[in-house]
N, C-alpha and C. Protein backbone atom coordinates (compact mmCIF):
# COMPACT_ATOMS: atom_id res chain seq x y z
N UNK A 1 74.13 291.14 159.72
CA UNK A 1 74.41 291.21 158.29
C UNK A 1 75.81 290.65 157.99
N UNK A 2 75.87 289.83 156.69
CA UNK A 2 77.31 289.16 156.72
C UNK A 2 78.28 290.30 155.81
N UNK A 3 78.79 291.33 155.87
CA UNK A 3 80.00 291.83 155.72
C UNK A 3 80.82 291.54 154.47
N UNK A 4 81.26 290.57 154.64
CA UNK A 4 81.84 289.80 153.65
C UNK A 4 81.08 289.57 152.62
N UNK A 5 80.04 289.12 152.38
CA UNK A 5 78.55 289.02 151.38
C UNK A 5 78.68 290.06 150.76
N UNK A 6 78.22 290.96 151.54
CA UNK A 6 77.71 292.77 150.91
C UNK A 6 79.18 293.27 150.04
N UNK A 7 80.46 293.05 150.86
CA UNK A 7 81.40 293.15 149.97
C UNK A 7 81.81 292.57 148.82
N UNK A 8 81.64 290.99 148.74
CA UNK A 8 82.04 290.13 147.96
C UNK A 8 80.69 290.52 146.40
N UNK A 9 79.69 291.09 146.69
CA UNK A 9 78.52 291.16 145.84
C UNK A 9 78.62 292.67 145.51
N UNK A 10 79.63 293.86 145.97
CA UNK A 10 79.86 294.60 145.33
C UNK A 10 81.18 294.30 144.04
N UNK A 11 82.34 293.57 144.82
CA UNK A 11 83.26 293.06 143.83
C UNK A 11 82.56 292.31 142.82
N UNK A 12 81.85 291.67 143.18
CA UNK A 12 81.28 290.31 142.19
C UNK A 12 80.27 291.47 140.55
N UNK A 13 79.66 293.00 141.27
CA UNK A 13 79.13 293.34 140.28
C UNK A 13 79.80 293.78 139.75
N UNK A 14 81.47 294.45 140.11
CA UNK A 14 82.35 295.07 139.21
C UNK A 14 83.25 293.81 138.45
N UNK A 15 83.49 292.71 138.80
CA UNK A 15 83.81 291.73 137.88
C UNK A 15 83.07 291.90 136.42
N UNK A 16 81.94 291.60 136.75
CA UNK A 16 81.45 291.34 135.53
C UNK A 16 80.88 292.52 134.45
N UNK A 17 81.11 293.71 135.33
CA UNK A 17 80.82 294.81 134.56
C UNK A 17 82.01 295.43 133.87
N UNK A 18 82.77 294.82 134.12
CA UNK A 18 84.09 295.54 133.43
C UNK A 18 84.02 295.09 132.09
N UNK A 19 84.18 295.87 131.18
CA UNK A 19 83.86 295.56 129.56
C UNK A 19 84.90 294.66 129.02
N UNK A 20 84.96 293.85 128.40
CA UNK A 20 86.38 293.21 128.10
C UNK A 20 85.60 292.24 126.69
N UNK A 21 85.92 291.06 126.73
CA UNK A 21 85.78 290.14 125.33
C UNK A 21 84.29 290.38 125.59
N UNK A 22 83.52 289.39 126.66
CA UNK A 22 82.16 288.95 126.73
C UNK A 22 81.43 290.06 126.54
N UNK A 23 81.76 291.56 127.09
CA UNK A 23 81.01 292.56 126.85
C UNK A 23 80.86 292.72 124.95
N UNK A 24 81.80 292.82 124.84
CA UNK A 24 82.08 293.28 123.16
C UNK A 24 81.31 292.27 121.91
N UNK A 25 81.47 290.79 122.95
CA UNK A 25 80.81 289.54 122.16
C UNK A 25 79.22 289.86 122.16
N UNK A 26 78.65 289.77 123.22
CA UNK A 26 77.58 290.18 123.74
C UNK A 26 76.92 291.95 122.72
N UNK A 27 77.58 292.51 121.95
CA UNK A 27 77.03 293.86 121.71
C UNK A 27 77.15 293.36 120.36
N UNK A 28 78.13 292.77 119.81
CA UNK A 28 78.30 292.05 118.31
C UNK A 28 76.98 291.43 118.17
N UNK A 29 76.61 290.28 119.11
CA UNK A 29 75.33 289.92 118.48
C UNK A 29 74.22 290.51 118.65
N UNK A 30 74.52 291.15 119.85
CA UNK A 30 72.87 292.14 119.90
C UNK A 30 72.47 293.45 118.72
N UNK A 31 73.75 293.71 117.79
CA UNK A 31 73.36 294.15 116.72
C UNK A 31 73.40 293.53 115.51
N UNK A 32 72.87 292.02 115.64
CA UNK A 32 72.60 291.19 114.69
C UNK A 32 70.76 291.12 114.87
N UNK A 33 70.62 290.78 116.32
CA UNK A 33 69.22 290.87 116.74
C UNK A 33 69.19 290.77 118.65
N UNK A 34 67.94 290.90 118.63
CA UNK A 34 67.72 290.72 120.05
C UNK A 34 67.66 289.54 120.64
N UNK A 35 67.32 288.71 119.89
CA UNK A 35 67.41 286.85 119.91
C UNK A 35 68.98 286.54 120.28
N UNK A 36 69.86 287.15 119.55
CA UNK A 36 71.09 286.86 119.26
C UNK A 36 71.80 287.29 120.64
N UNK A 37 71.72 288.78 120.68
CA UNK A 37 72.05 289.42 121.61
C UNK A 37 72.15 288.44 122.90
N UNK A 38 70.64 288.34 123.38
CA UNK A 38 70.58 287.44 124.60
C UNK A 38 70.95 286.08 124.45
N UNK A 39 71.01 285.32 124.08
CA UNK A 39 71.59 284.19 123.55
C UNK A 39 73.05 284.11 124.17
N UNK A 40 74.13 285.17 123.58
CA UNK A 40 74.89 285.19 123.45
C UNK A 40 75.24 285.67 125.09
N UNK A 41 74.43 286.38 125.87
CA UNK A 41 74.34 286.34 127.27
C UNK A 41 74.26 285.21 128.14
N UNK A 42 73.33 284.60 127.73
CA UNK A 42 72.99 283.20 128.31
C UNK A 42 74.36 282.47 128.20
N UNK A 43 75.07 282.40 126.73
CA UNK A 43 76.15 281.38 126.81
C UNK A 43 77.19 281.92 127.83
N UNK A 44 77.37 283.16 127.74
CA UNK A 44 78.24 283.81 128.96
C UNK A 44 77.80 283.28 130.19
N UNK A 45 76.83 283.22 130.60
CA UNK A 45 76.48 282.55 132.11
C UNK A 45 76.66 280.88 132.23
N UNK A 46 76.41 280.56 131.38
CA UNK A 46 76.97 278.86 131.11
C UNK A 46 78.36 278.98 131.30
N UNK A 47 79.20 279.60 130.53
CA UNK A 47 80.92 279.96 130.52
C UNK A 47 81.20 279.82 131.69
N UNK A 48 80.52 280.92 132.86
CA UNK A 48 80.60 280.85 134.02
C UNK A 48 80.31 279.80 135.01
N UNK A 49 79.51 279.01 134.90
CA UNK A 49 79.31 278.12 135.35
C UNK A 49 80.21 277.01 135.26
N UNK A 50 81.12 276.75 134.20
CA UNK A 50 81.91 275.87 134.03
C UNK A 50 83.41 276.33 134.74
N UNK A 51 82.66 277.74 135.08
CA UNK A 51 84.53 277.74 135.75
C UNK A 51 84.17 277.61 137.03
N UNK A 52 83.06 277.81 137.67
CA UNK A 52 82.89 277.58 139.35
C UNK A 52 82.79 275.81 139.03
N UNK A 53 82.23 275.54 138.36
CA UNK A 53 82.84 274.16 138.74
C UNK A 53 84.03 273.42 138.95
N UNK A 54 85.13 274.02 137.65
CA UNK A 54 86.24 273.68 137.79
C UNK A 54 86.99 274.46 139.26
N UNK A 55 86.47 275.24 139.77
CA UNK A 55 87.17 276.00 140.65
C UNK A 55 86.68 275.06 142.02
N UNK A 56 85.37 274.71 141.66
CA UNK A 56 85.39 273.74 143.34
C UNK A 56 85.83 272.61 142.61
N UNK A 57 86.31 271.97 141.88
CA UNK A 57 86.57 270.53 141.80
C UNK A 57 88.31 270.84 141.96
N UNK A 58 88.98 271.68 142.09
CA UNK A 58 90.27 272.29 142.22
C UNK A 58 91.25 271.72 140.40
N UNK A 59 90.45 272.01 139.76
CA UNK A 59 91.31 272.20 138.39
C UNK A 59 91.94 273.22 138.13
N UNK A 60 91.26 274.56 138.73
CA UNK A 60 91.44 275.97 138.45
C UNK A 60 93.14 275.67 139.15
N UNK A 61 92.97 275.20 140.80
CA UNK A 61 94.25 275.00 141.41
C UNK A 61 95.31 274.30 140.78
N UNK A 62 94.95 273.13 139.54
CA UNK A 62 96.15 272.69 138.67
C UNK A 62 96.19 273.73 137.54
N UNK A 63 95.79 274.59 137.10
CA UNK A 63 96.14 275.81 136.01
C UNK A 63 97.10 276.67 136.38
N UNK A 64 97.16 276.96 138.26
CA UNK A 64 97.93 277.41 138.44
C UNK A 64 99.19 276.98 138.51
N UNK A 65 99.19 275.89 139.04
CA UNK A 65 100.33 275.53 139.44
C UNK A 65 100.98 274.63 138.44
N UNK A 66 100.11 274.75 136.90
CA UNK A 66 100.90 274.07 136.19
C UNK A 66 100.90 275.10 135.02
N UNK A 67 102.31 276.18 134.97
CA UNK A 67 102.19 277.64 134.48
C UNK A 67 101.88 277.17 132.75
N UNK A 68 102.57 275.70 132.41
CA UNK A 68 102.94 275.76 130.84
C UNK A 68 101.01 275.13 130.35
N UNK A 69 100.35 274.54 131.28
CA UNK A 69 98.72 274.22 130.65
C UNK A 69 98.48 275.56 130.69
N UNK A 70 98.02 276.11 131.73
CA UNK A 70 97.72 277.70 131.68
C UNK A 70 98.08 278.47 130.79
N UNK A 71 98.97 278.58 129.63
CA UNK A 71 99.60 279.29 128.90
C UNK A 71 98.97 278.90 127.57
N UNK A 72 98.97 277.69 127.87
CA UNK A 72 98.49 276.88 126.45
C UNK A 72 96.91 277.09 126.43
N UNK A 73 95.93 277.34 127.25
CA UNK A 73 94.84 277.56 127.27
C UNK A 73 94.58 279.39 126.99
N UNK A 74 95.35 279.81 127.83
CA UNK A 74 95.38 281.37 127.40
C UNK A 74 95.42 282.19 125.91
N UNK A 75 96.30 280.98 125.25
CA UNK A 75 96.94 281.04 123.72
C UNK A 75 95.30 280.66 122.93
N UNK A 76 94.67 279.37 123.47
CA UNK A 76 93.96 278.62 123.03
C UNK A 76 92.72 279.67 122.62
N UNK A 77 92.12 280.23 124.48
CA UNK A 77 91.33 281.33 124.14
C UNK A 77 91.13 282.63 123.43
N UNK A 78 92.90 283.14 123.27
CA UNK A 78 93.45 284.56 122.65
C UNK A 78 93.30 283.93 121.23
N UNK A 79 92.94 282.81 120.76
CA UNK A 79 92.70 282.42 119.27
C UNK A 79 91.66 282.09 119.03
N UNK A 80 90.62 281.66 119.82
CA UNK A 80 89.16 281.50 119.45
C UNK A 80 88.76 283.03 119.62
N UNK A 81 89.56 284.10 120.49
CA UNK A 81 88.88 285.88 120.01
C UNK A 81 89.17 286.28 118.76
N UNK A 82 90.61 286.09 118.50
CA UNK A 82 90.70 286.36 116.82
C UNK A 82 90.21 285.99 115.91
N UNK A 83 89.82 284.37 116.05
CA UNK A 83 88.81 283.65 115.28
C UNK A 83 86.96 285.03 115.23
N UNK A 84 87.06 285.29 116.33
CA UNK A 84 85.74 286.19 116.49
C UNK A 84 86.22 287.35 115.62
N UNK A 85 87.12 288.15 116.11
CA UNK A 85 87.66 289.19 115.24
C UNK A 85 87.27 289.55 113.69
N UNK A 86 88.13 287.94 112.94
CA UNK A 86 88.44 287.88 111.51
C UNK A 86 87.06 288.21 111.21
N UNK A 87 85.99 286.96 111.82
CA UNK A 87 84.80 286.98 111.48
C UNK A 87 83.92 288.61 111.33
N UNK A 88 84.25 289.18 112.26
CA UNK A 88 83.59 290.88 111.97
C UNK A 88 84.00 291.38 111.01
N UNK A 89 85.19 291.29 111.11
CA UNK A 89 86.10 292.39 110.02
C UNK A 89 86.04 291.60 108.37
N UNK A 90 86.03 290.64 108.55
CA UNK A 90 84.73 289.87 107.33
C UNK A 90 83.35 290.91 106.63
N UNK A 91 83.05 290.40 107.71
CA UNK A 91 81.49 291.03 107.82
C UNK A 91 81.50 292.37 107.36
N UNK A 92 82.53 293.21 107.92
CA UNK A 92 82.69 294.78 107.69
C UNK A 92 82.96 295.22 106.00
N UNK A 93 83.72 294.24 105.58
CA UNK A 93 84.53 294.29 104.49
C UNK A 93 82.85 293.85 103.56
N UNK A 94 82.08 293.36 103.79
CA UNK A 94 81.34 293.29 102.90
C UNK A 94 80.15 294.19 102.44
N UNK A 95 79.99 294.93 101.43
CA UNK A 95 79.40 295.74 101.40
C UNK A 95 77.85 295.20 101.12
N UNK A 96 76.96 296.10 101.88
CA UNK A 96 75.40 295.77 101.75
C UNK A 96 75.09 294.76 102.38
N UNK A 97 75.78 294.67 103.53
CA UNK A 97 75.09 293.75 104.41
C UNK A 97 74.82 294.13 105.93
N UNK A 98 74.27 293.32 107.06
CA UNK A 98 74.05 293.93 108.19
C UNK A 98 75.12 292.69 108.77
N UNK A 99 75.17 293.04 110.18
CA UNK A 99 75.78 292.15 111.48
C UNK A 99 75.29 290.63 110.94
N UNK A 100 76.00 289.78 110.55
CA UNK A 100 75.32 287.96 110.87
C UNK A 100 74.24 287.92 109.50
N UNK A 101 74.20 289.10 108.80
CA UNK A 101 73.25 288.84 107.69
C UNK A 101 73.60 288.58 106.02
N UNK A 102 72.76 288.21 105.28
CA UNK A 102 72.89 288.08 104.03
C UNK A 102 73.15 289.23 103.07
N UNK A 103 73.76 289.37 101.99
CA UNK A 103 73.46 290.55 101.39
C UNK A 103 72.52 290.97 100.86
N UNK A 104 72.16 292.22 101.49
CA UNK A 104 70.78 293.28 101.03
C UNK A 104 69.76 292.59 102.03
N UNK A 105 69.35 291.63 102.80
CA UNK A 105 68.70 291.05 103.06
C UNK A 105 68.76 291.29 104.70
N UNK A 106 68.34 290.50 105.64
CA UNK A 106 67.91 290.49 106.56
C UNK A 106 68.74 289.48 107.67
N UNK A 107 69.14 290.35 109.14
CA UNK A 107 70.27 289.27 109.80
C UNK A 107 69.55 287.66 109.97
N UNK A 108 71.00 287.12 109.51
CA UNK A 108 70.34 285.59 109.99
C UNK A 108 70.89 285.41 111.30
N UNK A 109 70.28 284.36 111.96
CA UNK A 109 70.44 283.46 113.10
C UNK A 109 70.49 282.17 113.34
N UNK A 110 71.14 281.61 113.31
CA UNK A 110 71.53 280.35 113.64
C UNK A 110 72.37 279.86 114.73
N UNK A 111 72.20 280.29 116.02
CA UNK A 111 72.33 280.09 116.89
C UNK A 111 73.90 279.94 117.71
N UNK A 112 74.30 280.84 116.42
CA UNK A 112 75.76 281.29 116.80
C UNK A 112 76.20 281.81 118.28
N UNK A 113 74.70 282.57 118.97
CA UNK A 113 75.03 283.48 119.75
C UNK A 113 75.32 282.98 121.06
N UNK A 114 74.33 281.73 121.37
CA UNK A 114 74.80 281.11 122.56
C UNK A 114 76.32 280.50 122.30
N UNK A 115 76.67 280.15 121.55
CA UNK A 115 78.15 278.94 121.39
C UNK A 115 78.72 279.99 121.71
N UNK A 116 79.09 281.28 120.74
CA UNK A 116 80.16 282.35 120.93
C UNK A 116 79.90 282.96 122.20
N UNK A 117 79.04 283.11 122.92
CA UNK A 117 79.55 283.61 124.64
C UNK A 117 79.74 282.56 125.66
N UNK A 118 79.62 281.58 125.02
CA UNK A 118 79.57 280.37 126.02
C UNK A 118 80.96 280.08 125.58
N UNK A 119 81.72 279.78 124.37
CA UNK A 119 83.02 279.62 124.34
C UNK A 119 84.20 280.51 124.73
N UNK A 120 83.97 281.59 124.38
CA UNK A 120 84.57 283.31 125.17
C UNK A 120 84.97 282.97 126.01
N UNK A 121 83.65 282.70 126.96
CA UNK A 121 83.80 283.27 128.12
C UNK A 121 84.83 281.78 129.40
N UNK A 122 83.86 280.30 128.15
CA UNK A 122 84.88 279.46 128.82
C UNK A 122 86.43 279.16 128.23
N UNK A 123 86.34 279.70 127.62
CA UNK A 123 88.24 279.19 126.96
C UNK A 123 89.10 280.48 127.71
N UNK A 124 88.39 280.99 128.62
CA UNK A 124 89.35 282.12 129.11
C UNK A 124 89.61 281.65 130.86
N UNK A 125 90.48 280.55 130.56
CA UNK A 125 91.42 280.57 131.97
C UNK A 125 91.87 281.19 133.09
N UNK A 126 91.47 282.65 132.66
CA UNK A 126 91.75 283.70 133.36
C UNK A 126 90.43 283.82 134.47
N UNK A 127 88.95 283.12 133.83
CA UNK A 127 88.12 282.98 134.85
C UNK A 127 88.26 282.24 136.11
N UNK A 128 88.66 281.30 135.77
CA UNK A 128 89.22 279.90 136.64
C UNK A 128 90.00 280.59 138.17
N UNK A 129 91.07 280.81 137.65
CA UNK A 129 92.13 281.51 138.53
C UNK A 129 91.49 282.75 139.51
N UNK A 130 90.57 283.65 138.95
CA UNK A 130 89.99 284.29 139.38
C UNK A 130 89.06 283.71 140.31
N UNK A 131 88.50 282.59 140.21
CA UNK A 131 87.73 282.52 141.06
C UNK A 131 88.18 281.85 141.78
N UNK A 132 89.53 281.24 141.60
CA UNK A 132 90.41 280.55 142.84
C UNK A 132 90.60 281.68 143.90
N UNK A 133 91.23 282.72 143.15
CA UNK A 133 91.83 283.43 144.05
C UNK A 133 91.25 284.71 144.88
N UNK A 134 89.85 285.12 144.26
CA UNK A 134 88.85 286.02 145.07
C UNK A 134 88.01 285.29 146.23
N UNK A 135 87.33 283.98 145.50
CA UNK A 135 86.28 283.73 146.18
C UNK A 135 86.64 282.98 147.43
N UNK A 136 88.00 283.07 148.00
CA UNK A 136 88.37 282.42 149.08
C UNK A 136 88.62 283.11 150.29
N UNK A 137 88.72 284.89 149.54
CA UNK A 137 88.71 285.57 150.49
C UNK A 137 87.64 285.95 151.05
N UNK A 138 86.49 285.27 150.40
CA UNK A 138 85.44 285.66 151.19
C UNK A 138 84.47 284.43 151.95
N UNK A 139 85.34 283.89 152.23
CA UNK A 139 84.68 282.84 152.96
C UNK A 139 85.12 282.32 154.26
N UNK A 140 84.51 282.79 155.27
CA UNK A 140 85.09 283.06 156.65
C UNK A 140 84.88 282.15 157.49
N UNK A 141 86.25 282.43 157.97
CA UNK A 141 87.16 281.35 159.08
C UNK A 141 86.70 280.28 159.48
N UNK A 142 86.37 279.12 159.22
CA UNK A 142 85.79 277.88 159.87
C UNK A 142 84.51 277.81 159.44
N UNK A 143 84.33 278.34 158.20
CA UNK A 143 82.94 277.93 157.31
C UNK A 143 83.34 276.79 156.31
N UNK A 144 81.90 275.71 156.04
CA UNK A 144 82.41 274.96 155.05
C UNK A 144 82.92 275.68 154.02
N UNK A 145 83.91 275.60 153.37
CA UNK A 145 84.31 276.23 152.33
C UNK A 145 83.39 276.09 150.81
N UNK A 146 82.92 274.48 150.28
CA UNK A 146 81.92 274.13 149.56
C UNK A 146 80.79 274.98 149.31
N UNK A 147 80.01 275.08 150.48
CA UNK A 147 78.64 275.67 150.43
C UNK A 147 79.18 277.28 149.93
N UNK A 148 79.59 277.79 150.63
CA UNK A 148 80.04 279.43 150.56
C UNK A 148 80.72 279.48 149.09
N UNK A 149 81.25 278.87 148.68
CA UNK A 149 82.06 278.85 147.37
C UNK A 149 81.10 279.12 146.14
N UNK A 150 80.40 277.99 146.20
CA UNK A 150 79.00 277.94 145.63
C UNK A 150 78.09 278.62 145.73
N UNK A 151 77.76 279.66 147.02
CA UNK A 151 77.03 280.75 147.09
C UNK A 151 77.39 282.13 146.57
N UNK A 152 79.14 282.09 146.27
CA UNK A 152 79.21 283.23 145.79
C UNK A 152 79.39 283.23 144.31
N UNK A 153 79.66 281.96 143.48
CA UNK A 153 80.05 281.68 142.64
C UNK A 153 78.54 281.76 142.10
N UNK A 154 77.58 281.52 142.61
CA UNK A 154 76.23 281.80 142.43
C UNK A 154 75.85 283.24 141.98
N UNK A 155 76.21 283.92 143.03
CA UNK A 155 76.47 285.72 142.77
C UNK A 155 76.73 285.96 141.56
N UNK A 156 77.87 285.74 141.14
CA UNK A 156 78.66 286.04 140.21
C UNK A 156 77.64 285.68 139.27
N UNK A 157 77.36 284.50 139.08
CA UNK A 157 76.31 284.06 137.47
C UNK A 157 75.10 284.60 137.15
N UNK A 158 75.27 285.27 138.53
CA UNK A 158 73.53 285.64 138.62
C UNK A 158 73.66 287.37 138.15
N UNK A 159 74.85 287.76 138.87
CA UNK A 159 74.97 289.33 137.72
C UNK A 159 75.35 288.98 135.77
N UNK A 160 75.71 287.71 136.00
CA UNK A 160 76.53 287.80 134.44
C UNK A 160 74.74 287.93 133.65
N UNK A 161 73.44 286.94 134.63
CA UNK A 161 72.57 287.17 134.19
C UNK A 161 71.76 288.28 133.95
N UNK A 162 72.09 288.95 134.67
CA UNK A 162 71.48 289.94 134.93
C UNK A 162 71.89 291.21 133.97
N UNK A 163 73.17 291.62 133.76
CA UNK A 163 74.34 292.28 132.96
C UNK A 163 74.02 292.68 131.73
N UNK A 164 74.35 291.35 131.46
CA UNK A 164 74.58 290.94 129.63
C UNK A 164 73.21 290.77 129.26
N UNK A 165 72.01 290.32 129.46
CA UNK A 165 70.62 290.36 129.03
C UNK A 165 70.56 292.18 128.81
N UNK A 166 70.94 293.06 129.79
CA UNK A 166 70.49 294.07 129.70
C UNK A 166 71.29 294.96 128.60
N UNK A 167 72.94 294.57 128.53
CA UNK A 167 73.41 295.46 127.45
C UNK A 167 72.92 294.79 126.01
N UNK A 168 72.35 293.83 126.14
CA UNK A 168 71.79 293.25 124.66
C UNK A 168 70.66 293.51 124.27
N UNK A 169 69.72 294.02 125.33
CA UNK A 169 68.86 294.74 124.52
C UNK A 169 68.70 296.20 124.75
N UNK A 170 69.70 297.02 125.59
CA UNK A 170 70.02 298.67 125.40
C UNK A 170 70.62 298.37 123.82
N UNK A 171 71.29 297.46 123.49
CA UNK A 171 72.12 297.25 122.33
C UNK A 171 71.34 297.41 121.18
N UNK A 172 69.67 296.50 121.01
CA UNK A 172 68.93 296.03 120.13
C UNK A 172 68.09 297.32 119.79
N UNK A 173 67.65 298.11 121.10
CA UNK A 173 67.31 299.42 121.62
C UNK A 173 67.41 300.54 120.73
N UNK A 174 68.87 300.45 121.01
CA UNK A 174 69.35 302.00 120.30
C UNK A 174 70.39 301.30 119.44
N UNK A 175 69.91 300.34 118.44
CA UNK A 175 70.97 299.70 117.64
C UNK A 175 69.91 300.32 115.73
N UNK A 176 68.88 300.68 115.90
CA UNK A 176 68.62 300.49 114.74
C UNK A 176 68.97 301.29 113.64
N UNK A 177 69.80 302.27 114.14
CA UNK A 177 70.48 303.33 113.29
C UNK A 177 71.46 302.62 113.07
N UNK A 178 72.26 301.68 113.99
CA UNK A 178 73.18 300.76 113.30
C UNK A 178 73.23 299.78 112.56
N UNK A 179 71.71 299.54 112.02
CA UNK A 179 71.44 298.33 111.46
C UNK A 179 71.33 298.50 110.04
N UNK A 180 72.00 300.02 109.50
CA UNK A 180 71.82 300.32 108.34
C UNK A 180 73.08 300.16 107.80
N UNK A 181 73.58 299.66 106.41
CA UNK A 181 74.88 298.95 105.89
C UNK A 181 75.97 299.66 106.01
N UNK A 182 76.07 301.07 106.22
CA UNK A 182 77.14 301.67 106.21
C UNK A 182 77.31 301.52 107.62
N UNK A 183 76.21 301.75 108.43
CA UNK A 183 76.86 301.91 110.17
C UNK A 183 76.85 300.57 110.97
N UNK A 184 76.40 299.27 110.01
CA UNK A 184 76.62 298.10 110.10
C UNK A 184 77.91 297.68 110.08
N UNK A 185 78.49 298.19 108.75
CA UNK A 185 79.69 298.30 108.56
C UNK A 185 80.79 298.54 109.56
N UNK A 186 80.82 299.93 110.17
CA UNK A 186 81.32 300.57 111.07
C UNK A 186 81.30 300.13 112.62
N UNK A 187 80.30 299.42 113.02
CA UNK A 187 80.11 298.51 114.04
C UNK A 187 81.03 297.53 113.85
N UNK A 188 80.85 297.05 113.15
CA UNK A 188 81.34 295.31 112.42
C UNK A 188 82.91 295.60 112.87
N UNK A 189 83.54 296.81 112.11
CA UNK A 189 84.60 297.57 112.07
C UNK A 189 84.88 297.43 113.61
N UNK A 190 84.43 297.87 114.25
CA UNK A 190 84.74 298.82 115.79
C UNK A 190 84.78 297.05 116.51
N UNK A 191 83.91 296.77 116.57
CA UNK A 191 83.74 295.50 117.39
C UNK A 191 84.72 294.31 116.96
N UNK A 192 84.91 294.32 115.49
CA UNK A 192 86.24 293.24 115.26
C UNK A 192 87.26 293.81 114.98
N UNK A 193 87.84 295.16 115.63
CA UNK A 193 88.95 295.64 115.93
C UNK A 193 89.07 295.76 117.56
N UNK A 194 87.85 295.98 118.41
CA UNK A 194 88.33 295.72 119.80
C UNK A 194 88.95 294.45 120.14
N UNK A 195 87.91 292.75 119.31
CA UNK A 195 87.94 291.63 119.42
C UNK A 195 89.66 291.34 119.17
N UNK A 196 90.43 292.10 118.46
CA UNK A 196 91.54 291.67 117.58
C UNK A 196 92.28 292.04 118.89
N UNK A 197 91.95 293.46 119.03
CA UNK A 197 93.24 293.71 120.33
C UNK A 197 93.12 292.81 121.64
N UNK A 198 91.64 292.12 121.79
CA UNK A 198 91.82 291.75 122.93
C UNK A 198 92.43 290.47 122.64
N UNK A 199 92.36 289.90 121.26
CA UNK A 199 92.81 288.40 121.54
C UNK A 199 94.25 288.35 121.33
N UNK A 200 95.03 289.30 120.70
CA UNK A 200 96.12 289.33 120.03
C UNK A 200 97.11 289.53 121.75
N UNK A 201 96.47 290.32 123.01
CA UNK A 201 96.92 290.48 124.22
C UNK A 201 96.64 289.11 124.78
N UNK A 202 95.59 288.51 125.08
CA UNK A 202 95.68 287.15 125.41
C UNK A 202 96.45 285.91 124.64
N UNK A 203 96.93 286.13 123.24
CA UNK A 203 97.81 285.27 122.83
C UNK A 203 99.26 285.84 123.04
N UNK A 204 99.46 287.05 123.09
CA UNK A 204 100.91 287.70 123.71
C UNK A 204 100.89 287.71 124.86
N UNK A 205 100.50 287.76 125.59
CA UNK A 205 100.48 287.78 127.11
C UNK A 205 101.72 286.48 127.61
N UNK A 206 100.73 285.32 127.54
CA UNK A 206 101.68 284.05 127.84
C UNK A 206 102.89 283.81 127.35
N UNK A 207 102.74 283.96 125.84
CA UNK A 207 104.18 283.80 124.82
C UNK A 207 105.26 284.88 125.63
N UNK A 208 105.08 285.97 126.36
CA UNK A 208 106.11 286.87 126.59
C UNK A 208 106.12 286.91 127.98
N UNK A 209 105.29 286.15 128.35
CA UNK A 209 105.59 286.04 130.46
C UNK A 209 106.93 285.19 130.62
C-alpha cells in the first residue's frame, strides 16, 4: 500500500472541505436552485483544474517567487469576492424577492453558477502555491515527478467533485424554508456578509504583508 497516497488523500479531503469562499459560493447558488447550486460546483472543479495545470507547467513557481504578481492577483481575487458580496447584499436589500430571482416571482438562472465557482475558485492564487507546496511532499524519492503530480492533483478535483455537488443539494434539500422572502433575505444577508469578510481579508492580506 502506498503510504504517502492514503495520507496525501486524507489531506487532499480536508483541503477541500474546509469552508472558505467556494464553500459559501457554492451554498449562495444552491439556494437559488439545484441547477445553480451544482453548476456552481462544477465551475469549482474547473478552477481547480487550472491551477494543477499552472502548478505542473511551474507558473505557480513564478507567483512565488515573484511576491509583487502574487499580490496583485490576491488583490485581483479579494475583488472579484466583494464583487460576489455587493451582489448578495443587493439581493438582501430587496424586498420580495428570492436568491438570483425576480420580484415576487421565481429564481432565475442564467448560468451565473458555473462562471462564479469557476472564477472564485481560479482568481485565488492561493490555490496555485498550495499545490506547489503540498503536492511535492508527496511524491517519493526518484518518482517521475509529472505522473504523481497529476495523480494527486487528480485527487484533489475529484473530492472538489465529489464535495460541492453534495453541499448543493443538502443546500437545495433543506433550503426550502429559505426560499421564502424574508429567510431569502436573511441568507442573502449571511452569505454576502461572509463573502465581504472573506474578500476584504484577501484584499488586506497582500496590501499589509
Amino acid at each position: 500500500m502506498d503510504a504517502q497516497l492514503v495520507a496525501f488523500t486524507g489531506v487532499a479531503a480536508g483541503m477541500v472541505a474546509v469552508p472558505g469562499a467556494d464553500f459559501t459560493v457554492v451554498v449562495r447558488n444552491a439556494l437559488v436552485s439545484r441547477r445553480a447550486g451544482v453548476a456552481c460546483a462544477i465551475g469549482i472543479a474547473a478552477g481547480l483544474l487550472v491551477h494543477t495545470a499552472l502548478a505542473v507547467a511551474g507558473v505557480a513557481a513564478v507567483l512565488a517567487a515573484v511576491p509583487a504578481l502574487f499580490k496583485a492577483l490576491q488583490v485581483a481575487g479579494g475583488v472579484y469576492v466583494l464583487y460576489l458580496a455587493v451582489r448578495a447584499l443587493r439581493s438582501a436589500a430587496r424586498a420580495g424577492t428570492v436568491p438570483g430571482g425576480e420580484p415576487g416571482g421565481e429564481p432565475v438562472v442564467r448560468g451565473g453558477g458555473l462562471r462564479e465557482g469557476f472564477l472564485t475558485n481560479a482568481l485565488n492564487p492561493k490555490a496555485s502555491i498550495t499545490f506547489l507546496g503540498v503536492l511535492p511532499q508527496f511524491v517519493p524519492e526518484g518518482s517521475p515527478a509529472m505522473p504523481r503530480t497529476l495523480l494527486l492533483a487528480a485527487i484533489i478535483v475529484a473530492f472538489a467533485l465529489l464535495w460541492f455537488p453534495v453541499v448543493a443539494l443538502l443546500v437545495d434539500r433543506l433550503g426550502g424554508r429559505l426560499r421564502g422572502p424574508r429567510a431569502a433575505r436573511t441568507a442573502e444577508a449571511l452569505t454576502g456578509g461572509a463573502l465581504g469578510a472573506l474578500g476584504v481579508v484577501l484584499v488586506l492580506e497582500p496590501l499589509l504583508a
